[in-house]
PDB file of N, CA and C in Angstrom:
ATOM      1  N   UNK A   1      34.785  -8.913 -22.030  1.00  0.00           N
ATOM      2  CA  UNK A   1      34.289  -8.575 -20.701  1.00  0.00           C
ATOM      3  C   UNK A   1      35.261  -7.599 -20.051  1.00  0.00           C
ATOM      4  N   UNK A   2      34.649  -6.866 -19.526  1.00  0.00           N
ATOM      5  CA  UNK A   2      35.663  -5.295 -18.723  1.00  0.00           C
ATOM      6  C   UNK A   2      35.967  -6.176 -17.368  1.00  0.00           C
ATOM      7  N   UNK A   3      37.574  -5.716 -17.189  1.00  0.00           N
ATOM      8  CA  UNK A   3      37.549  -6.573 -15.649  1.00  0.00           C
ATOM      9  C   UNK A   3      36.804  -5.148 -14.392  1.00  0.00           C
ATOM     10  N   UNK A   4      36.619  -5.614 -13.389  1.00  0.00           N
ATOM     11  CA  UNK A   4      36.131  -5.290 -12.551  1.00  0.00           C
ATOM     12  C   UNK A   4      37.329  -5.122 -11.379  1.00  0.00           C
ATOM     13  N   UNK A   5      37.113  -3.667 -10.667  1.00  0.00           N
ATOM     14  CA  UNK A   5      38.191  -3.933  -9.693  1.00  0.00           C
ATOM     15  C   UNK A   5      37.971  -3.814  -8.073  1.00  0.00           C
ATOM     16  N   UNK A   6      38.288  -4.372  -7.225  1.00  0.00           N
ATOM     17  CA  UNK A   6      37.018  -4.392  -5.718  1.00  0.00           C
ATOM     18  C   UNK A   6      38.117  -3.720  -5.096  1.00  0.00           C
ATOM     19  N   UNK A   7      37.589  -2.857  -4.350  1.00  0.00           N
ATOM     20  CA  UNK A   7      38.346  -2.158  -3.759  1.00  0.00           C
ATOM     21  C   UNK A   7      38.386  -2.284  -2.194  1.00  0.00           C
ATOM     22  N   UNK A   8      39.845  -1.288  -1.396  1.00  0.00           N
ATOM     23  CA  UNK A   8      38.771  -1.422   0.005  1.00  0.00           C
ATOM     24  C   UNK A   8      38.110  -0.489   0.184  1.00  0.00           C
ATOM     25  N   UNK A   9      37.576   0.424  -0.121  1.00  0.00           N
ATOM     26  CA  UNK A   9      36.323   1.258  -0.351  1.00  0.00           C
ATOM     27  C   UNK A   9      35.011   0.094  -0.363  1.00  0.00           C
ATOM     28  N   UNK A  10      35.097  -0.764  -1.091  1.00  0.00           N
ATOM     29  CA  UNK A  10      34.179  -1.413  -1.602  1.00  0.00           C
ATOM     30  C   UNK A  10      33.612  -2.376  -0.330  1.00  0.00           C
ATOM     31  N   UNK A  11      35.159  -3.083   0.129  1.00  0.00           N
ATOM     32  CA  UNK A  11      34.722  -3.820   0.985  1.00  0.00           C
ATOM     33  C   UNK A  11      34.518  -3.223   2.437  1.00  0.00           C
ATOM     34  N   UNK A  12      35.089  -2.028   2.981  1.00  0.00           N
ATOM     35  CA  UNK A  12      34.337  -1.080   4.302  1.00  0.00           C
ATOM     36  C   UNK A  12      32.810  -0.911   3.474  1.00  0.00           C
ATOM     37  N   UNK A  13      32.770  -0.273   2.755  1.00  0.00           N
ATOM     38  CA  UNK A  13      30.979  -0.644   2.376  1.00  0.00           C
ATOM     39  C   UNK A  13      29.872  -1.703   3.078  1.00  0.00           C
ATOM     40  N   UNK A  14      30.520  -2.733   2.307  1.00  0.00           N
ATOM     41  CA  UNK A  14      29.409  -3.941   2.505  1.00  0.00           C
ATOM     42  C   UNK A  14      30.456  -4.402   3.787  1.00  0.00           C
ATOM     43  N   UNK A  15      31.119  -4.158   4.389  1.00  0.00           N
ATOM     44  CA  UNK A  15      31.302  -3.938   5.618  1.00  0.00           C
ATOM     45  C   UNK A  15      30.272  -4.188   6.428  1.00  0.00           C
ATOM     46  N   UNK A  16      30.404  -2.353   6.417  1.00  0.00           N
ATOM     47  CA  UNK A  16      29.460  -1.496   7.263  1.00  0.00           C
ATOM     48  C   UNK A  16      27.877  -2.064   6.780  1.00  0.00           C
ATOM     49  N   UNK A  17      27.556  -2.264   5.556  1.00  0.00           N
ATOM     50  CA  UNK A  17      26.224  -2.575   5.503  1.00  0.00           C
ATOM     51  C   UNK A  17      25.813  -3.810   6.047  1.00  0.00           C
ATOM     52  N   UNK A  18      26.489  -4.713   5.653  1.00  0.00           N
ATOM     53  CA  UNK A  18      26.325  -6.155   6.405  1.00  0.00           C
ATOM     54  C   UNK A  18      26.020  -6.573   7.673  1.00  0.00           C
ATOM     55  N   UNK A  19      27.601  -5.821   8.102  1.00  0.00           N
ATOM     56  CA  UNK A  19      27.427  -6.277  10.129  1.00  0.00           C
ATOM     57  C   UNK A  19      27.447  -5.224  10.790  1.00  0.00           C
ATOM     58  N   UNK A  20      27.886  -4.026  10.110  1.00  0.00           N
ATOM     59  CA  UNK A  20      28.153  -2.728  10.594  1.00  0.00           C
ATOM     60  C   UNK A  20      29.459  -2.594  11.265  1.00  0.00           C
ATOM     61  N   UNK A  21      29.529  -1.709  12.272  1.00  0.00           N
ATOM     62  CA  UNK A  21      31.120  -1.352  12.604  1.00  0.00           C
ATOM     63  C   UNK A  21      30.838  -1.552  14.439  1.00  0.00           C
ATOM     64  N   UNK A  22      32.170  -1.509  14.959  1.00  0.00           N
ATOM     65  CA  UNK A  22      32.527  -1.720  16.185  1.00  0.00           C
ATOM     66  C   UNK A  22      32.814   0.133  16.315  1.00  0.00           C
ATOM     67  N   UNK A  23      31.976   0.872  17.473  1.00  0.00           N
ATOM     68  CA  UNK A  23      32.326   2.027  17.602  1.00  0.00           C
ATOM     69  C   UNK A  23      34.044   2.646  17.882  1.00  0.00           C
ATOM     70  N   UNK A  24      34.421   1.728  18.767  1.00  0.00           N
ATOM     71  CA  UNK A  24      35.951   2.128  18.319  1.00  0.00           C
ATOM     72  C   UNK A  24      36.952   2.118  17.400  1.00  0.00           C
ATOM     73  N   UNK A  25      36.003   0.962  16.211  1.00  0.00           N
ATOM     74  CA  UNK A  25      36.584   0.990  15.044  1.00  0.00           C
ATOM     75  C   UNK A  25      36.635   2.439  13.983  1.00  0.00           C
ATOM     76  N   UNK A  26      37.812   2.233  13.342  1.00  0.00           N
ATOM     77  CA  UNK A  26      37.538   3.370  12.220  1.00  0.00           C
ATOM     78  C   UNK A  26      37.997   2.959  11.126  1.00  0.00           C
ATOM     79  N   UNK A  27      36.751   2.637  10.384  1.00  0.00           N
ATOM     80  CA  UNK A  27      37.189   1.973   9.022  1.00  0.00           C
ATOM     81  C   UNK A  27      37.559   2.908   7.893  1.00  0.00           C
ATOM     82  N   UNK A  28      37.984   3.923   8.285  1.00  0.00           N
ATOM     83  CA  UNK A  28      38.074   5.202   7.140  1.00  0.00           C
ATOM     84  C   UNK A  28      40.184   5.238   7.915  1.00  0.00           C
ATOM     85  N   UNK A  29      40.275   4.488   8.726  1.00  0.00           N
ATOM     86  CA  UNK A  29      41.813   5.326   9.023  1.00  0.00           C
ATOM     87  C   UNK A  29      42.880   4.031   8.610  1.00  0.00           C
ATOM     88  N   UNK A  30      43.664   3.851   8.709  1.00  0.00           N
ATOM     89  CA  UNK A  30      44.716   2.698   7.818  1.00  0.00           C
ATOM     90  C   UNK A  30      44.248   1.495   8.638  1.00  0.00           C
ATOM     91  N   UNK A  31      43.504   0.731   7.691  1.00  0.00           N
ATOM     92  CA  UNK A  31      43.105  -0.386   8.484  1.00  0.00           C
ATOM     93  C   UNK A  31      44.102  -2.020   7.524  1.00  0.00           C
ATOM     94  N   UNK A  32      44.483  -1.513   6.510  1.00  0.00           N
ATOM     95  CA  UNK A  32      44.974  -2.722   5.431  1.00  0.00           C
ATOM     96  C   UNK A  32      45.150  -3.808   6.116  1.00  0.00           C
ATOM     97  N   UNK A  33      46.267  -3.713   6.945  1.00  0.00           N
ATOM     98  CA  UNK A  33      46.814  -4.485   7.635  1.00  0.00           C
ATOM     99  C   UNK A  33      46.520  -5.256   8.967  1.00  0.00           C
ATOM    100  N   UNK A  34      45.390  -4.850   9.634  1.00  0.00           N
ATOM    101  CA  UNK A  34      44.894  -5.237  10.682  1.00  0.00           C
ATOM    102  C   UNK A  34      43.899  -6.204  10.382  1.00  0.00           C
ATOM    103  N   UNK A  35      43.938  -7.435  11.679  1.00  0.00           N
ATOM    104  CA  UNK A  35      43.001  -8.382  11.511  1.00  0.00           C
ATOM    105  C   UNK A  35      41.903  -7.929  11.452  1.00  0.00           C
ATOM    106  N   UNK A  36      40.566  -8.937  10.338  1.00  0.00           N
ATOM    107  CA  UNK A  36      39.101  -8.323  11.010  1.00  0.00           C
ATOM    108  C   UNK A  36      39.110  -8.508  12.113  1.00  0.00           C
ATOM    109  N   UNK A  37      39.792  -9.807  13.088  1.00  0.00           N
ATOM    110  CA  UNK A  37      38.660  -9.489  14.496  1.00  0.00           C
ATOM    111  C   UNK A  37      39.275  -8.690  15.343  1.00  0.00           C
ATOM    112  N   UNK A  38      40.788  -7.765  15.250  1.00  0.00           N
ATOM    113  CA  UNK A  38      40.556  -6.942  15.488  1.00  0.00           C
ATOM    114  C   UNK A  38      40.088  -5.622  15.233  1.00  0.00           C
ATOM    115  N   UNK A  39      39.517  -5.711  13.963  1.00  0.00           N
ATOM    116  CA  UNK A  39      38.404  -4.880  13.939  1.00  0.00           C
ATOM    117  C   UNK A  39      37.165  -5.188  14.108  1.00  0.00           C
ATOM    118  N   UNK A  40      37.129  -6.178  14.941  1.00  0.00           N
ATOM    119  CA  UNK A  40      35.528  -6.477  15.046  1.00  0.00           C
ATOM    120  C   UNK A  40      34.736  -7.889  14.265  1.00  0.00           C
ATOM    121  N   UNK A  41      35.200  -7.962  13.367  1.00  0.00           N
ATOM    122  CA  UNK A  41      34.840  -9.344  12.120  1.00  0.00           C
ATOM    123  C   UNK A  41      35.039 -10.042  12.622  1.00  0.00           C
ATOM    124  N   UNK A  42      33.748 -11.224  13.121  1.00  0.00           N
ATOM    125  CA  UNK A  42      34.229 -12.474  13.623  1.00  0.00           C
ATOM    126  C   UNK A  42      33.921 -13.549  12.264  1.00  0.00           C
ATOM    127  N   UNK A  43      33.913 -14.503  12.666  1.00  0.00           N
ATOM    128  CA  UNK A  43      33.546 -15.562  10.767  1.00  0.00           C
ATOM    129  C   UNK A  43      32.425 -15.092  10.470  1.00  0.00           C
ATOM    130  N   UNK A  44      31.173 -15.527  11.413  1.00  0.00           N
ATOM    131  CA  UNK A  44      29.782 -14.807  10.836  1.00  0.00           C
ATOM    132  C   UNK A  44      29.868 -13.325   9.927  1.00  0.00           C
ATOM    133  N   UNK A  45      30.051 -12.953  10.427  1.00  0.00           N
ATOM    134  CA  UNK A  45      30.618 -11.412   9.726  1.00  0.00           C
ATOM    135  C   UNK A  45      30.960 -11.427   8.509  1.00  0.00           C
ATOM    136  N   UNK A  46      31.989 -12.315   8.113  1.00  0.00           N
ATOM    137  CA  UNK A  46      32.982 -12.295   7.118  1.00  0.00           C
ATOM    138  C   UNK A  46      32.292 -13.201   5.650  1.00  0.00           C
ATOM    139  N   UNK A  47      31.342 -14.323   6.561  1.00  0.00           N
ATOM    140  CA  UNK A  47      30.521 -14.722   5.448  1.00  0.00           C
ATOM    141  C   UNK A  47      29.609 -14.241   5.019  1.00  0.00           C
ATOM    142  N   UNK A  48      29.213 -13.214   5.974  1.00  0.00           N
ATOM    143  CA  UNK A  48      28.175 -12.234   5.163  1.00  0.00           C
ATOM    144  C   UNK A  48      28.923 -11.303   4.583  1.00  0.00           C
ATOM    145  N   UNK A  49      29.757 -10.863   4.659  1.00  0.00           N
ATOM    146  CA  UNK A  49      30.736 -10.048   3.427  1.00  0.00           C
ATOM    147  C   UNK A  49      30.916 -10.853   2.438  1.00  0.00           C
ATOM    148  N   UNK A  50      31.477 -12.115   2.472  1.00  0.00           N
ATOM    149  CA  UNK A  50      31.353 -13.237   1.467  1.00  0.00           C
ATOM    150  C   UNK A  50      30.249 -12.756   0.545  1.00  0.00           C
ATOM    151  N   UNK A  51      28.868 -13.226   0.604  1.00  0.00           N
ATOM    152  CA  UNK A  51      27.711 -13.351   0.030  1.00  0.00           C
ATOM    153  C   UNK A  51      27.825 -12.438  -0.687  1.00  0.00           C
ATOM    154  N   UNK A  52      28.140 -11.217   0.426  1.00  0.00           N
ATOM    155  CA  UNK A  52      26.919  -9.915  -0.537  1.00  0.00           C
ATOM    156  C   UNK A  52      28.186  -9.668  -1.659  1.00  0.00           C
ATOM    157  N   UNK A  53      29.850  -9.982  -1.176  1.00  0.00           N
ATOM    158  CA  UNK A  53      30.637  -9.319  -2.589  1.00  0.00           C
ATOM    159  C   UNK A  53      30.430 -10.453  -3.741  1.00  0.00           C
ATOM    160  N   UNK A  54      29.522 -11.683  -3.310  1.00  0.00           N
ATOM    161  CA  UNK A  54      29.591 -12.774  -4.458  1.00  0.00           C
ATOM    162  C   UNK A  54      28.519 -11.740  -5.111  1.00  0.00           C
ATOM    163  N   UNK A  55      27.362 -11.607  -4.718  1.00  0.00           N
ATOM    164  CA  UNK A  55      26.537 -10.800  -5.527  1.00  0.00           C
ATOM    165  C   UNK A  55      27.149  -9.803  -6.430  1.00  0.00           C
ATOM    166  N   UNK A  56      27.444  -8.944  -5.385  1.00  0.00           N
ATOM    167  CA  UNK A  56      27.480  -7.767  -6.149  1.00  0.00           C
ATOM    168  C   UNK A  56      28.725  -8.312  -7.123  1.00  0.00           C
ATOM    169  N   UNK A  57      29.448  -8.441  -7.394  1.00  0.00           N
ATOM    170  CA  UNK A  57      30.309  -8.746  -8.511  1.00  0.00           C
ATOM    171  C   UNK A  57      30.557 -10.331  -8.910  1.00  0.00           C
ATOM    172  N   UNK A  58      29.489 -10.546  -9.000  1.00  0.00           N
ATOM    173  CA  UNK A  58      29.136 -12.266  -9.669  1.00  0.00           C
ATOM    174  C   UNK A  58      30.225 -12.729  -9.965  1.00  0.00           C
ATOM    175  N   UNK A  59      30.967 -12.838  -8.467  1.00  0.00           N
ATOM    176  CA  UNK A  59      31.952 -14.245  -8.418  1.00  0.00           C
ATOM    177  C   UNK A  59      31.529 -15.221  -7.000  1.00  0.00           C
ATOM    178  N   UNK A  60      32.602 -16.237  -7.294  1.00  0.00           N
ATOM    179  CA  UNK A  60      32.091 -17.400  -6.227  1.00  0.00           C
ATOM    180  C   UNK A  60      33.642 -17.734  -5.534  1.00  0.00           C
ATOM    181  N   UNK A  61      32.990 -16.931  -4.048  1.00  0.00           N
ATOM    182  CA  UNK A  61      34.602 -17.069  -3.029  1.00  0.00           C
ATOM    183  C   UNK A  61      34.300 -18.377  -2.340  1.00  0.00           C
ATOM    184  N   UNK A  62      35.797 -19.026  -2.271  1.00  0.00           N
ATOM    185  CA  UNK A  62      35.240 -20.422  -0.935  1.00  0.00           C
ATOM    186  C   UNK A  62      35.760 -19.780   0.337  1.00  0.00           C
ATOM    187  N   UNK A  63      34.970 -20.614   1.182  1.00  0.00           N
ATOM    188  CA  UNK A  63      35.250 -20.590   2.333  1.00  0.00           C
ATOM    189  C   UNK A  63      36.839 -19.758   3.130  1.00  0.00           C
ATOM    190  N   UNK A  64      37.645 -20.625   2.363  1.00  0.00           N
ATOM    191  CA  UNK A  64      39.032 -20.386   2.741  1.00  0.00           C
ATOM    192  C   UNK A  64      39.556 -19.073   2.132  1.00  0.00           C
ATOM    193  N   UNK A  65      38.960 -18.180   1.702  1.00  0.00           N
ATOM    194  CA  UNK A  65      39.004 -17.059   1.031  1.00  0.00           C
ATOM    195  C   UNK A  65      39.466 -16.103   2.220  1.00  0.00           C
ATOM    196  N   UNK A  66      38.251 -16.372   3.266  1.00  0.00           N
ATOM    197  CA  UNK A  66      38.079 -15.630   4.534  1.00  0.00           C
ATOM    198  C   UNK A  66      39.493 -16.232   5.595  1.00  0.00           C
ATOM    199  N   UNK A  67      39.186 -17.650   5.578  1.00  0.00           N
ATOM    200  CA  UNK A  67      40.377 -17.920   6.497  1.00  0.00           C
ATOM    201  C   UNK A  67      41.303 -17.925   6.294  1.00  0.00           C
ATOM    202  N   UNK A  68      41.870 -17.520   5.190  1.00  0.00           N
ATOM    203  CA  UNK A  68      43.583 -17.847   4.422  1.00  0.00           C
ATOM    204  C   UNK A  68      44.055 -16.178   4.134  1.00  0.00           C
ATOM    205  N   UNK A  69      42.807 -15.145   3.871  1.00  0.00           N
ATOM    206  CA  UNK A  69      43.412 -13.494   4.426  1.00  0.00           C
ATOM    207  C   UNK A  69      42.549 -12.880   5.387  1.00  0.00           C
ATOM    208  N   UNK A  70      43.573 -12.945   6.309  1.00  0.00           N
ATOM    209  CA  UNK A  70      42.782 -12.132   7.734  1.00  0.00           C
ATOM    210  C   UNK A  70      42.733 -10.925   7.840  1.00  0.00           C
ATOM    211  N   UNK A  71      43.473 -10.470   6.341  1.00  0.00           N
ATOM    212  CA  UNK A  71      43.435  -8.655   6.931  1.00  0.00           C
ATOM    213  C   UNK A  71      42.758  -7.941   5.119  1.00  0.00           C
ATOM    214  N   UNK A  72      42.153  -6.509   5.337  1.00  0.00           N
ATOM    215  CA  UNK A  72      41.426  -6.267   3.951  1.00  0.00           C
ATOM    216  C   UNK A  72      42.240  -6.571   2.801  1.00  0.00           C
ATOM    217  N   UNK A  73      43.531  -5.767   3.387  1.00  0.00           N
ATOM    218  CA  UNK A  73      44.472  -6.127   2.363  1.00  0.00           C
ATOM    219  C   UNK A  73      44.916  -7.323   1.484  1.00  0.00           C
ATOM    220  N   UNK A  74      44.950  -8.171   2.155  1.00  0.00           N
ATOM    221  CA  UNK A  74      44.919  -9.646   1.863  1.00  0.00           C
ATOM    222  C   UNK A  74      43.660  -9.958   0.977  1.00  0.00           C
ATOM    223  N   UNK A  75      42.261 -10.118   1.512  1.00  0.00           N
ATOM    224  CA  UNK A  75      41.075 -10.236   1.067  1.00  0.00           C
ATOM    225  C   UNK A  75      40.525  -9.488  -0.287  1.00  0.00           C
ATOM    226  N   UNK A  76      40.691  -8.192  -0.128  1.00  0.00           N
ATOM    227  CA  UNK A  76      40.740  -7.348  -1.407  1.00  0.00           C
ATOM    228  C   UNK A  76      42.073  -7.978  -2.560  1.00  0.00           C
ATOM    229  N   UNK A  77      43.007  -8.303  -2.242  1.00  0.00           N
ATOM    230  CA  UNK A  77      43.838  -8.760  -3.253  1.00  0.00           C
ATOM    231  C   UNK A  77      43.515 -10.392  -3.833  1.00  0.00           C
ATOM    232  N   UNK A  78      42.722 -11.086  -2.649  1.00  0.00           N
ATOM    233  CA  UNK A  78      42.119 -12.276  -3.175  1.00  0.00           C
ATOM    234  C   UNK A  78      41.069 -12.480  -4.019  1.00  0.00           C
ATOM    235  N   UNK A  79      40.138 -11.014  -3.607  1.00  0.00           N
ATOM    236  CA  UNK A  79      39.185 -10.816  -4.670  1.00  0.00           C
ATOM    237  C   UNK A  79      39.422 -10.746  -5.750  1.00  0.00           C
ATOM    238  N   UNK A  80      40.436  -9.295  -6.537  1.00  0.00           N
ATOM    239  CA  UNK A  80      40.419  -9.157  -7.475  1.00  0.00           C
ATOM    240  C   UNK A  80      41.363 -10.272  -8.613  1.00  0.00           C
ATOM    241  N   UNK A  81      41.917 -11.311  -7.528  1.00  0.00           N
ATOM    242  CA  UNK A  81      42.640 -12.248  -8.361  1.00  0.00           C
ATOM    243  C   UNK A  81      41.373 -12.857  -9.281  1.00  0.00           C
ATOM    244  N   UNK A  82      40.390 -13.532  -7.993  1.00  0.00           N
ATOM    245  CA  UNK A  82      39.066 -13.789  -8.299  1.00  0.00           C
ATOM    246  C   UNK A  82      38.359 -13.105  -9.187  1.00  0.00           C
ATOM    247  N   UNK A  83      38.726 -12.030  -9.453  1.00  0.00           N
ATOM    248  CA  UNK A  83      37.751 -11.136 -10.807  1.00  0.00           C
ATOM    249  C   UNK A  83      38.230 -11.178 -12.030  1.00  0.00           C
ATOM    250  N   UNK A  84      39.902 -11.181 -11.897  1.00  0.00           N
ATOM    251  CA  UNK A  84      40.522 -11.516 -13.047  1.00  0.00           C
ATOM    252  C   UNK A  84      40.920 -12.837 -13.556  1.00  0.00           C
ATOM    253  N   UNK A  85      40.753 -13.847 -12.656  1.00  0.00           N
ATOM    254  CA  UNK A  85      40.380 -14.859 -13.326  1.00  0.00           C
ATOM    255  C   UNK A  85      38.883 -15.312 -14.000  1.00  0.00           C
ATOM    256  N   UNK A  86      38.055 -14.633 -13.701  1.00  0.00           N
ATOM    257  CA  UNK A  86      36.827 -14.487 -14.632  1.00  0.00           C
ATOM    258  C   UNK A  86      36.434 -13.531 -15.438  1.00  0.00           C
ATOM    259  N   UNK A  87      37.602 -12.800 -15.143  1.00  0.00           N
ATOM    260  CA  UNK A  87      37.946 -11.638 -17.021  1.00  0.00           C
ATOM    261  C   UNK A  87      38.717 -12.457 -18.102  1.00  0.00           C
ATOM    262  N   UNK A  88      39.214 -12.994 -17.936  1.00  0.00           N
ATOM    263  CA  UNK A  88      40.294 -14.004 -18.209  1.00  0.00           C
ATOM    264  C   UNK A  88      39.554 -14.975 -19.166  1.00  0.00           C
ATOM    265  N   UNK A  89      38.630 -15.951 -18.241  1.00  0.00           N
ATOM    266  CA  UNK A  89      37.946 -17.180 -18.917  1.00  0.00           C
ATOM    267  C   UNK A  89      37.213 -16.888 -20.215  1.00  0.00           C
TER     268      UNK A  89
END
């Protein structure tokens, strides 16, 4: 199996497609480090980012995925742990 790698490209995507953006937000300028809700992501938000990255790259995040990294940076690095432990298996 090829591992898969999620990017934050990937996740401003289904971002923006999910809940969309806060107009003063700019998800294109150094966001790594900043909380979602201050960019706007409240939980609702974040579990619909949940869903759609379980889809699109057929893994299964819990809950605490969202509450344990508050910033992309964090989240994107939780993912792809999550991808490579199912390159792995």
């Amino acid at each position: 199996m090829s591992e898969q790698e999620f990017t934050l490209q990937d996740l401003t995507r289904i971002l923006l497609d999910g809940a969309g953006a806060d107009e003063s937000v700019d998800l294109d300028g150094n966001i790594l480090d900043t909380d979602f809700e201050v960019l706007g992501y409240e939980s609702l938000a974040l579990l619909e980012t949940g869903g759609r990255i379980e889809r699109e790259f057929g893994i299964e995040l819990d809950d605490e995925v969202f509450t344990d990294n508050t910033t992309p940076r964090a989240l994107v690095a939780a993912v792809n742990a999550q991808l490579a432990r199912l390159a792995s298996a």
